[in-house]
N, C-alpha and C. Protein backbone atom coordinates (compact mmCIF):
# COMPACT_ATOMS: atom_id res chain seq x y z
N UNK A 1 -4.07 87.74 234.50
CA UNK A 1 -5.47 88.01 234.73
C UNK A 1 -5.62 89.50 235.05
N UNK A 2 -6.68 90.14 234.35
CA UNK A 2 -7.22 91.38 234.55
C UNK A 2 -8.52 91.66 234.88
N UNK A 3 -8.52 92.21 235.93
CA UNK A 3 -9.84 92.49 236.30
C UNK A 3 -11.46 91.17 235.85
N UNK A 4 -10.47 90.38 236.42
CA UNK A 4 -11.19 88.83 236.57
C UNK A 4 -11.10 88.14 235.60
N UNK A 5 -10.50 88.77 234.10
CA UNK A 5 -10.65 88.28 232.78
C UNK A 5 -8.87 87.44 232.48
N UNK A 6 -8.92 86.45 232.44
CA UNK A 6 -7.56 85.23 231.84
C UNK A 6 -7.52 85.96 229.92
N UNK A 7 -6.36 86.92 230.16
CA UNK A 7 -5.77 86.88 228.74
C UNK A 7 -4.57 86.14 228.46
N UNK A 8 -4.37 85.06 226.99
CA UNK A 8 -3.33 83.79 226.87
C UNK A 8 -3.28 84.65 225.48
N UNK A 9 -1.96 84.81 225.53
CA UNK A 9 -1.33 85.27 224.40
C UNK A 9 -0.56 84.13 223.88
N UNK A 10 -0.03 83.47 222.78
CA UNK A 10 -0.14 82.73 222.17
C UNK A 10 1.29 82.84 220.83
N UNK A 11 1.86 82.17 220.10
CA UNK A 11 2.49 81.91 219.41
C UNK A 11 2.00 80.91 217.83
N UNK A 12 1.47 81.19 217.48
CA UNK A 12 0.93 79.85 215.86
C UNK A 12 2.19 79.76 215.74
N UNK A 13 2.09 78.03 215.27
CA UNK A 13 3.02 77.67 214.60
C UNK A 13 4.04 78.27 213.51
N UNK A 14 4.70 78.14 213.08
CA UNK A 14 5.28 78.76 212.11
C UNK A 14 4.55 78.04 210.76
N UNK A 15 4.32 76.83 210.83
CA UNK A 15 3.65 75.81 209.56
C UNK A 15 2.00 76.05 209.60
N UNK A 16 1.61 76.85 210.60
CA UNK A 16 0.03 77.12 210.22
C UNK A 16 -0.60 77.38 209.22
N UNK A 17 -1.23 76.63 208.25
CA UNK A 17 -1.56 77.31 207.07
C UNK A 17 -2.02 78.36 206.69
N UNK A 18 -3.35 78.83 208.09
CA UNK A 18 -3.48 80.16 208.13
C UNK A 18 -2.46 80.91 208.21
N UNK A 19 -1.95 81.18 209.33
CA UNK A 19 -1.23 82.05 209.26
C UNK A 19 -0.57 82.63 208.32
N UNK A 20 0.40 81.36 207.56
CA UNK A 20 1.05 81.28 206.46
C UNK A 20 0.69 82.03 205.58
N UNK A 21 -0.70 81.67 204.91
CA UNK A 21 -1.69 82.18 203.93
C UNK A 21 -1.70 83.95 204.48
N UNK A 22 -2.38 84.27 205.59
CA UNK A 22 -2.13 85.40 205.78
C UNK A 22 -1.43 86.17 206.01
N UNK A 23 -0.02 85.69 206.15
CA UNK A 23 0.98 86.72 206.54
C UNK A 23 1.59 87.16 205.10
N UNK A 24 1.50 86.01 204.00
CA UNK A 24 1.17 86.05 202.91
C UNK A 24 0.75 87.18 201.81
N UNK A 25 0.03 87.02 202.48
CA UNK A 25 -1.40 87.97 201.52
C UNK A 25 -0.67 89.39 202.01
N UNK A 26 0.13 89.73 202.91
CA UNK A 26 0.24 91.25 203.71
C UNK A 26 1.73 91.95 202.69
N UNK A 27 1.94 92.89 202.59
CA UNK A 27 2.72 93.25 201.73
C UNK A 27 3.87 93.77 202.19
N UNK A 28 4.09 93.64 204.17
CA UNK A 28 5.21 93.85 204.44
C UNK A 28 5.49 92.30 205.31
N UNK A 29 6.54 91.97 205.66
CA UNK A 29 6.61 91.32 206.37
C UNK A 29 6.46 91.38 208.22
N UNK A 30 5.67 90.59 208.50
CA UNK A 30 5.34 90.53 210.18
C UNK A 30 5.19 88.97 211.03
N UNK A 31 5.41 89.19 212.13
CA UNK A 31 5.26 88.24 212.95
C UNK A 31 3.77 88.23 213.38
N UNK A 32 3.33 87.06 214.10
CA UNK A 32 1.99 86.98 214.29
C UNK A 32 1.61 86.66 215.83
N UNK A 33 1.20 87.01 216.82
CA UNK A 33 0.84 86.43 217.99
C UNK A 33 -0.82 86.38 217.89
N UNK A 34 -1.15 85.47 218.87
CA UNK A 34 -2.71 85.66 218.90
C UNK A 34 -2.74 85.46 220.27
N UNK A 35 -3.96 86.59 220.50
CA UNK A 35 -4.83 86.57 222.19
C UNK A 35 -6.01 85.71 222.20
N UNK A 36 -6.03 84.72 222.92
CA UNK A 36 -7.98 85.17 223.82
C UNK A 36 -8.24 85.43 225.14
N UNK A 37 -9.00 86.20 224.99
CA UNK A 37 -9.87 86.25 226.37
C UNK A 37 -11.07 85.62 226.78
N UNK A 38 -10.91 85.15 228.22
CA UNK A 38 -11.59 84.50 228.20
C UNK A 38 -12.30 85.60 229.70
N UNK A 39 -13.60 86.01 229.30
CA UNK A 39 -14.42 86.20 229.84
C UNK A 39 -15.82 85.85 230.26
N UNK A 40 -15.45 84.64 230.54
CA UNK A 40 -16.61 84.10 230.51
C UNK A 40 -17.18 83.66 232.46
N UNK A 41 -15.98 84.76 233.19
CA UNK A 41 -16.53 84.62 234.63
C UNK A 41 -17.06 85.64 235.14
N UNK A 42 -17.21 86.78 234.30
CA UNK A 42 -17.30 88.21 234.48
C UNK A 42 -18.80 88.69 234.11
N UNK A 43 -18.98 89.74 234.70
CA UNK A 43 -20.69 90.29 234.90
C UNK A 43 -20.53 91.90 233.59
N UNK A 44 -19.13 91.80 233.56
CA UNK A 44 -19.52 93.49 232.33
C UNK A 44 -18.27 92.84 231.47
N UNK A 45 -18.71 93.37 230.31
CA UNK A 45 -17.81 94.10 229.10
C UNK A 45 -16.76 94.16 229.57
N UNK A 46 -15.77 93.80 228.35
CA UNK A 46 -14.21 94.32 227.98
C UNK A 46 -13.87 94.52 226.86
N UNK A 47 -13.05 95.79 226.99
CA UNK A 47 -12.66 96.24 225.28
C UNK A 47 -11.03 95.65 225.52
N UNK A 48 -10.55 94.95 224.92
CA UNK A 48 -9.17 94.73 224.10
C UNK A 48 -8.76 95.76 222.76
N UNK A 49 -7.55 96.57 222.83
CA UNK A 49 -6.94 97.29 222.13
C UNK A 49 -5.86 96.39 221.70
N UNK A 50 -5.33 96.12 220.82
CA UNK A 50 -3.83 95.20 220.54
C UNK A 50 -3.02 96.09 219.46
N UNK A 51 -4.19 96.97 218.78
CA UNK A 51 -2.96 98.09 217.85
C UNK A 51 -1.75 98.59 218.01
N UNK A 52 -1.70 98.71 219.36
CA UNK A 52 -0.45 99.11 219.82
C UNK A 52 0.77 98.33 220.93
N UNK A 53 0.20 96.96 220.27
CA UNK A 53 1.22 96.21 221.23
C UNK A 53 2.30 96.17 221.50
N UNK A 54 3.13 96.10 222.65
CA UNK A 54 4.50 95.98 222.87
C UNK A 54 4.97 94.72 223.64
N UNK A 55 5.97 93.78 222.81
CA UNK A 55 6.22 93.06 223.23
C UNK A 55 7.73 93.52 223.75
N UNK A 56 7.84 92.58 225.49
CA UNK A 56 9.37 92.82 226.42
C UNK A 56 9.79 91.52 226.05
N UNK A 57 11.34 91.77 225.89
CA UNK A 57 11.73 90.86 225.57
C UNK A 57 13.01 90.37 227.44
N UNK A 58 13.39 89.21 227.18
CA UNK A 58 14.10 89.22 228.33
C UNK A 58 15.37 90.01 228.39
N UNK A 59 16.07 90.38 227.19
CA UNK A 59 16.85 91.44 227.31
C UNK A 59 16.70 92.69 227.66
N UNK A 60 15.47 92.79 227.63
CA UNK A 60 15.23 94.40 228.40
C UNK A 60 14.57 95.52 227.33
N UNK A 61 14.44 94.76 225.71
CA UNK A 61 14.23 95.57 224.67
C UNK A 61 12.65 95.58 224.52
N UNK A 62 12.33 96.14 223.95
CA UNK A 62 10.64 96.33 223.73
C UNK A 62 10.52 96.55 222.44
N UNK A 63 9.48 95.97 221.49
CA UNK A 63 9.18 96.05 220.46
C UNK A 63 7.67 96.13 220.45
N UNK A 64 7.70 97.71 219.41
CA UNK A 64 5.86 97.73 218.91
C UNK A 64 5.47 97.30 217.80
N UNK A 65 4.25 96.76 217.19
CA UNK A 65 4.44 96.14 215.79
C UNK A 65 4.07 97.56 215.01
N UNK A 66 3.92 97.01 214.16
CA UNK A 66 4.02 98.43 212.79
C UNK A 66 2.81 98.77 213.07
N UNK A 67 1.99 99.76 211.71
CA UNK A 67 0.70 100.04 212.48
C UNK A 67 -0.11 99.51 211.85
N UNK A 68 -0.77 98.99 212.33
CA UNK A 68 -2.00 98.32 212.12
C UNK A 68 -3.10 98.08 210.82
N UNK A 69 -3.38 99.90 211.27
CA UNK A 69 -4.18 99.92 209.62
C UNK A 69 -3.51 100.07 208.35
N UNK A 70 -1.97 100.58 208.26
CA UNK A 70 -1.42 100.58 207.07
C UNK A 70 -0.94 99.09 206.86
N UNK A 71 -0.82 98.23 207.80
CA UNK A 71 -0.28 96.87 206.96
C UNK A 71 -1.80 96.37 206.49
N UNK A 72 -2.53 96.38 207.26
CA UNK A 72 -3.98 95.73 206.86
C UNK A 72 -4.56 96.32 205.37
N UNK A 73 -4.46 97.78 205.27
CA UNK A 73 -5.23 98.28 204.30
C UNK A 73 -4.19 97.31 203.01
N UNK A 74 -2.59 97.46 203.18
CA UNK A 74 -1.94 97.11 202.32
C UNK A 74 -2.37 95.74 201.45
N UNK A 75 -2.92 94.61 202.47
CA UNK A 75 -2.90 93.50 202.35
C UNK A 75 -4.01 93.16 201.16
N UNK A 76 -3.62 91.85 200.08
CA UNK A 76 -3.90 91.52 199.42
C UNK A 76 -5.53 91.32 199.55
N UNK A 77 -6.08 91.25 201.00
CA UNK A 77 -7.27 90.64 201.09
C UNK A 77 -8.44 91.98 201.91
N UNK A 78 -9.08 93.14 201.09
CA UNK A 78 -9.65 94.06 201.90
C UNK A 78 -10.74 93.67 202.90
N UNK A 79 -11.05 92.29 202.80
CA UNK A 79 -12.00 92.39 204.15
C UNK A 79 -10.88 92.53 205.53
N UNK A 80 -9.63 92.04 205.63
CA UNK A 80 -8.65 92.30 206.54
C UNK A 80 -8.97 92.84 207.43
N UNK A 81 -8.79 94.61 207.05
CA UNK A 81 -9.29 95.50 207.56
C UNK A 81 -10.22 95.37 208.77
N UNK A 82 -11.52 95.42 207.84
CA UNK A 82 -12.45 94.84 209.16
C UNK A 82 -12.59 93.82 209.76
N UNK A 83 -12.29 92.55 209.41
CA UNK A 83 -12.41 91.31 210.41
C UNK A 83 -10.85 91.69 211.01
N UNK A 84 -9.94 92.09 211.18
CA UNK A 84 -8.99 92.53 212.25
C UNK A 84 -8.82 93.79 212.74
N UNK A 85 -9.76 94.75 213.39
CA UNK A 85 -9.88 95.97 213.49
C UNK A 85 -8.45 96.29 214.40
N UNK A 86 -8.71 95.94 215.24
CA UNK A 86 -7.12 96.00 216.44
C UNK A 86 -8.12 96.53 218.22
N UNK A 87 -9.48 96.61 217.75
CA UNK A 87 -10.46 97.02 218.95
C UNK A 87 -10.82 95.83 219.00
N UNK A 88 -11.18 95.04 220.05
CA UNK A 88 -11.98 94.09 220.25
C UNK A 88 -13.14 94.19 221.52
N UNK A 89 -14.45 94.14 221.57
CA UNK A 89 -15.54 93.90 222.29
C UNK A 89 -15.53 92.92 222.76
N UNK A 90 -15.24 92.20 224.26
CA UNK A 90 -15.45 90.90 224.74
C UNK A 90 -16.78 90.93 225.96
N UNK A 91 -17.89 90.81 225.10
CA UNK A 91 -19.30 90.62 226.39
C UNK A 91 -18.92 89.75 227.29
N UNK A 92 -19.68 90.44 228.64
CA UNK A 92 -19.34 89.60 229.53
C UNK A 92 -20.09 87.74 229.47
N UNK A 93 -19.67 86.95 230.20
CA UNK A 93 -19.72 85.79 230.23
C UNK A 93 -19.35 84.92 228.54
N UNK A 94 -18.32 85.69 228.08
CA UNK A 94 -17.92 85.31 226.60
C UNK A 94 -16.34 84.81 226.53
N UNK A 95 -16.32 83.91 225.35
CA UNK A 95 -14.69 83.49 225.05
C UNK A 95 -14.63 84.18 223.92
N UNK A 96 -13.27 85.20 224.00
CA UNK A 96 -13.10 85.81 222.36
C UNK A 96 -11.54 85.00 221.99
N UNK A 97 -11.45 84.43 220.59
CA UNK A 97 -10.16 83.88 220.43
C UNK A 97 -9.51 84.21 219.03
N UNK A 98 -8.37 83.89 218.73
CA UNK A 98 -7.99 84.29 217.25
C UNK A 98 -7.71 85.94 217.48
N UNK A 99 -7.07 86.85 218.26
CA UNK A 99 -7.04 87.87 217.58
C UNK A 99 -6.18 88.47 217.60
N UNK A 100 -5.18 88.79 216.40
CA UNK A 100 -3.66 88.57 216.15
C UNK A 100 -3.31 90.28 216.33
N UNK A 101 -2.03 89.97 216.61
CA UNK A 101 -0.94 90.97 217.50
C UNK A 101 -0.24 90.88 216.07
N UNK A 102 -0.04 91.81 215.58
CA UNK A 102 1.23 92.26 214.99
C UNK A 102 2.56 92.72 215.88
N UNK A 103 3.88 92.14 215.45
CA UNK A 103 5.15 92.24 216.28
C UNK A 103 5.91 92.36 215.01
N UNK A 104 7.21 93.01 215.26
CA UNK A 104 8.43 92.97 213.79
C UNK A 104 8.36 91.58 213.62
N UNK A 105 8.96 91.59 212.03
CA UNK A 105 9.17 89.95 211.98
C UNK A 105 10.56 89.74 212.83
N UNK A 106 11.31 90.17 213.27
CA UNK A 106 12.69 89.56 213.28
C UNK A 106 12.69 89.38 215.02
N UNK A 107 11.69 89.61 215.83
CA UNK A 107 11.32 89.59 217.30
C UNK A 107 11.34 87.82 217.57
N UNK A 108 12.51 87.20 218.34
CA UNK A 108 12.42 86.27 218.81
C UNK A 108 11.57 85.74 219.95
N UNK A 109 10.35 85.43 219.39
CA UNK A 109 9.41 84.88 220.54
C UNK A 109 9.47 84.51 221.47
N UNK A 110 10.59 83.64 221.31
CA UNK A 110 11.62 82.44 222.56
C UNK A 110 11.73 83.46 223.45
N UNK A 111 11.95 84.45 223.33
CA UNK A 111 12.88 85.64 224.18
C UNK A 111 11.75 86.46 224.94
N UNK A 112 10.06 85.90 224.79
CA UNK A 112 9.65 87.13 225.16
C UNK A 112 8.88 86.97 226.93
N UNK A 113 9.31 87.65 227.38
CA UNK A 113 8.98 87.61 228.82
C UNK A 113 7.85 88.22 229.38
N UNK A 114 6.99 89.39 228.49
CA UNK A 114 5.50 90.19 228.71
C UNK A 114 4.98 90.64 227.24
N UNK A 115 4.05 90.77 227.28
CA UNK A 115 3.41 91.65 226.34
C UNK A 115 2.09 92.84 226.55
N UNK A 116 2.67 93.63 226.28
CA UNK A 116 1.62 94.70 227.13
C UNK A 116 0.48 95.07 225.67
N UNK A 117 -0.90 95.43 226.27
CA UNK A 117 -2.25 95.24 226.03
C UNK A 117 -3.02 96.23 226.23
N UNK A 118 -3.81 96.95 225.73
CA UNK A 118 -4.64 98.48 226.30
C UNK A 118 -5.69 97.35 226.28
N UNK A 119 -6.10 97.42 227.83
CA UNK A 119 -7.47 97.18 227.95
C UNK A 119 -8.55 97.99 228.85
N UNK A 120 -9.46 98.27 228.70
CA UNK A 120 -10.16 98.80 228.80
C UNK A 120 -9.62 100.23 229.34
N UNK A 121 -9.15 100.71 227.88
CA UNK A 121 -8.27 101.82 227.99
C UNK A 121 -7.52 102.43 228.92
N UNK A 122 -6.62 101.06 229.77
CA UNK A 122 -5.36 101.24 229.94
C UNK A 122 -4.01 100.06 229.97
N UNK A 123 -3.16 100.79 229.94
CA UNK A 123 -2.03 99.53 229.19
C UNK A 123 -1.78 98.72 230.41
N UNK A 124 -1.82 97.58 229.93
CA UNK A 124 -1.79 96.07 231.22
C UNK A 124 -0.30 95.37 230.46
N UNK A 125 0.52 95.22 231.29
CA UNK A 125 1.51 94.71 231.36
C UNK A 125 1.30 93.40 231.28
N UNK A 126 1.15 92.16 230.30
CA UNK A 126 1.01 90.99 230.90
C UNK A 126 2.28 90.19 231.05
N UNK A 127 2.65 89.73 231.79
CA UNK A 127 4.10 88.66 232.04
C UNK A 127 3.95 87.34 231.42
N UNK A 128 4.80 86.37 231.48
CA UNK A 128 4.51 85.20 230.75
C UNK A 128 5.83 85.01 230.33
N UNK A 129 6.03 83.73 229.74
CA UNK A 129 7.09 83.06 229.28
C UNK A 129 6.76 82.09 228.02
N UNK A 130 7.83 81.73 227.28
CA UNK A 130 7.66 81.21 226.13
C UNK A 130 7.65 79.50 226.42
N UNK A 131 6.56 78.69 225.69
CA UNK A 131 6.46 77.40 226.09
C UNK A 131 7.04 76.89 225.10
N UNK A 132 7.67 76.05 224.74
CA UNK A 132 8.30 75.11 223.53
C UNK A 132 6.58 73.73 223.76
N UNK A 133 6.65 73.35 222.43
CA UNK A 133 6.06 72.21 222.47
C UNK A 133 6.64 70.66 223.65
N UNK A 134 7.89 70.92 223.96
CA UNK A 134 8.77 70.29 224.91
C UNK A 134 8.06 70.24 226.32
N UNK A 135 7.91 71.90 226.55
CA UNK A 135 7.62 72.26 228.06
C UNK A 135 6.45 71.80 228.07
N UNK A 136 5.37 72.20 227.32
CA UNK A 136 3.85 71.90 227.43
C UNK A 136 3.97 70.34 227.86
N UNK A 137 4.58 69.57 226.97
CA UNK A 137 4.39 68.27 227.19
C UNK A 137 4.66 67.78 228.60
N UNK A 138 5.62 68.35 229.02
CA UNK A 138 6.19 68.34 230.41
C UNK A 138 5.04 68.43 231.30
N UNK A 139 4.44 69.52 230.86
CA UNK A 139 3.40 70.29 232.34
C UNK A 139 2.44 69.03 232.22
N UNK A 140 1.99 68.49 230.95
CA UNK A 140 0.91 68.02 231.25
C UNK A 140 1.35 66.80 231.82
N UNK A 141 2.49 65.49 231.77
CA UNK A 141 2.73 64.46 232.23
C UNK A 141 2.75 64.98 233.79
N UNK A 142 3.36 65.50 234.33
CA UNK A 142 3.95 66.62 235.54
C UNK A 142 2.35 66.46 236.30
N UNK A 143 1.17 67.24 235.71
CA UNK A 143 0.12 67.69 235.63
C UNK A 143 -0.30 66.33 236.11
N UNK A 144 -0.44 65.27 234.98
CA UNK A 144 -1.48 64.15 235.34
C UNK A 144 -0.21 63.08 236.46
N UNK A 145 0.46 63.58 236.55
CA UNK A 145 1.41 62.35 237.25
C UNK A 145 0.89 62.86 239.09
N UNK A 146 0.87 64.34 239.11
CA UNK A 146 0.43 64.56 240.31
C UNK A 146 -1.01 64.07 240.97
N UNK A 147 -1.64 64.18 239.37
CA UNK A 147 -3.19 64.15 239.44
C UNK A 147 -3.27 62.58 239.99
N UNK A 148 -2.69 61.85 239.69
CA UNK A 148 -2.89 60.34 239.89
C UNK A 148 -2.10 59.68 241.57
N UNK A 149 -1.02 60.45 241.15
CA UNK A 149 -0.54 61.03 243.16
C UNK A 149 -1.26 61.46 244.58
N UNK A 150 -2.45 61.64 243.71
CA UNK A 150 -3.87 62.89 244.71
C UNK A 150 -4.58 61.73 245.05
N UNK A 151 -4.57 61.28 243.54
CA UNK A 151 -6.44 60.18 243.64
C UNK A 151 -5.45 58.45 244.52
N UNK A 152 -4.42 58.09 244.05
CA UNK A 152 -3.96 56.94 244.97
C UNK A 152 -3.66 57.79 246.48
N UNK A 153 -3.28 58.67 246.98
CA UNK A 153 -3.62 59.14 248.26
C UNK A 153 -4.87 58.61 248.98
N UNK A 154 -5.87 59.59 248.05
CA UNK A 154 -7.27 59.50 248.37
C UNK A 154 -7.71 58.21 248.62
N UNK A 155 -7.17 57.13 247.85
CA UNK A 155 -7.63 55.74 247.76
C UNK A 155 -7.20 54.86 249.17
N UNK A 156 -6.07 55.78 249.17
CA UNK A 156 -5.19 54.94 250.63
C UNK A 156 -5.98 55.60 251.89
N UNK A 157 -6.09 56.83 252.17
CA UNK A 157 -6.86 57.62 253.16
C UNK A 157 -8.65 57.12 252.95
N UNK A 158 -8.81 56.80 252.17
CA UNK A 158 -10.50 56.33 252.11
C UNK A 158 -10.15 54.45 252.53
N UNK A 159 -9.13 53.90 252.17
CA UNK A 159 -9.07 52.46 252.84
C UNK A 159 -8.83 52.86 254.41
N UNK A 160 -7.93 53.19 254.85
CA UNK A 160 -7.54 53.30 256.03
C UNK A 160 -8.66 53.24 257.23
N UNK A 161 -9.63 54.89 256.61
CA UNK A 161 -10.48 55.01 257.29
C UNK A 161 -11.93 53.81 257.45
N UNK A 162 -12.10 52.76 255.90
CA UNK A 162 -12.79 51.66 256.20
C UNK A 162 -12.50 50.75 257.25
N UNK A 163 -10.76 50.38 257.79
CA UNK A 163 -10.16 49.90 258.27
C UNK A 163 -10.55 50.13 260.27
């Protein structure tokens, strides 16, 4: 979280058709991450920069993706360009989603421990860890197993006190 705003950086599938299709269409090869922000608790504006992303890896290495406008201009599809500028405008009380990070292709995701972000023109370090479809599943049983731990509490502490 930055300056009140939740940025979730993200991994697509490898089988996404989008993605697929668009990484596709690009004439070098790249990896794909996607951000949103979610600003939708906030009273002003945020600009997101991602042109110059750097992803940390847990080894200690850092990777920037290529640049931006030369893979885009390259790409098979010229609206590219502009529907992925690498600036993004997020009004306040707004969700912005979908908006892809270029990284090398050969950057093991698994491995990545931050990804740093120019926002509102300055670079934000974000931390984070890589979820497998495994872990997620985890959090959420984990998640609702506690949740149901809370509410039979509640049920026992609301008998008691009828008692």
């Amino acid at each position: 979280m930055v300056n009140g705003v939740n940025y979730v950086v993200t991994s697509p599938r490898s089988d996404d058709p989008f993605i697929a299709e668009f990484t596709q269409s690009l004439k070098s090869k790249v990896g794909v991450l996607v951000v949103m922000v979610n600003n939708q608790h906030t009273q002003s504006a945020h600009t997101l920069d991602v042109a110059l992303a750097t992803v940390h890896l847990r080894d200690g290495s850092t990777h920037t993706g290529p640049d931006r406008q030369s893979l885009l201009r390259a790409c098979a599809n010229p609206a590219a360009v502009d529907a992925y500028p690498g600036v993004y405008q997020v009004p306040a009380g707004e969700l912005a989603w979908g908006k892809p990070i270029f990284i090398p292709p050969d950057v093991d995701v698994t491995q990545l421990e931050a990804v740093t972000l120019t926002i509102d023109g300055k670079e934000c370090k974000l931390p984070g860890r890589f979820f497998s479809a495994a872990d997620k599943m985890k959090m959420r049983v984990d998640d609702y197993e506690k949740r149901e731990a809370e509410k039979a509490q509640l049920k026992r502490l609301a008998t008691t006190e009828k008692s």
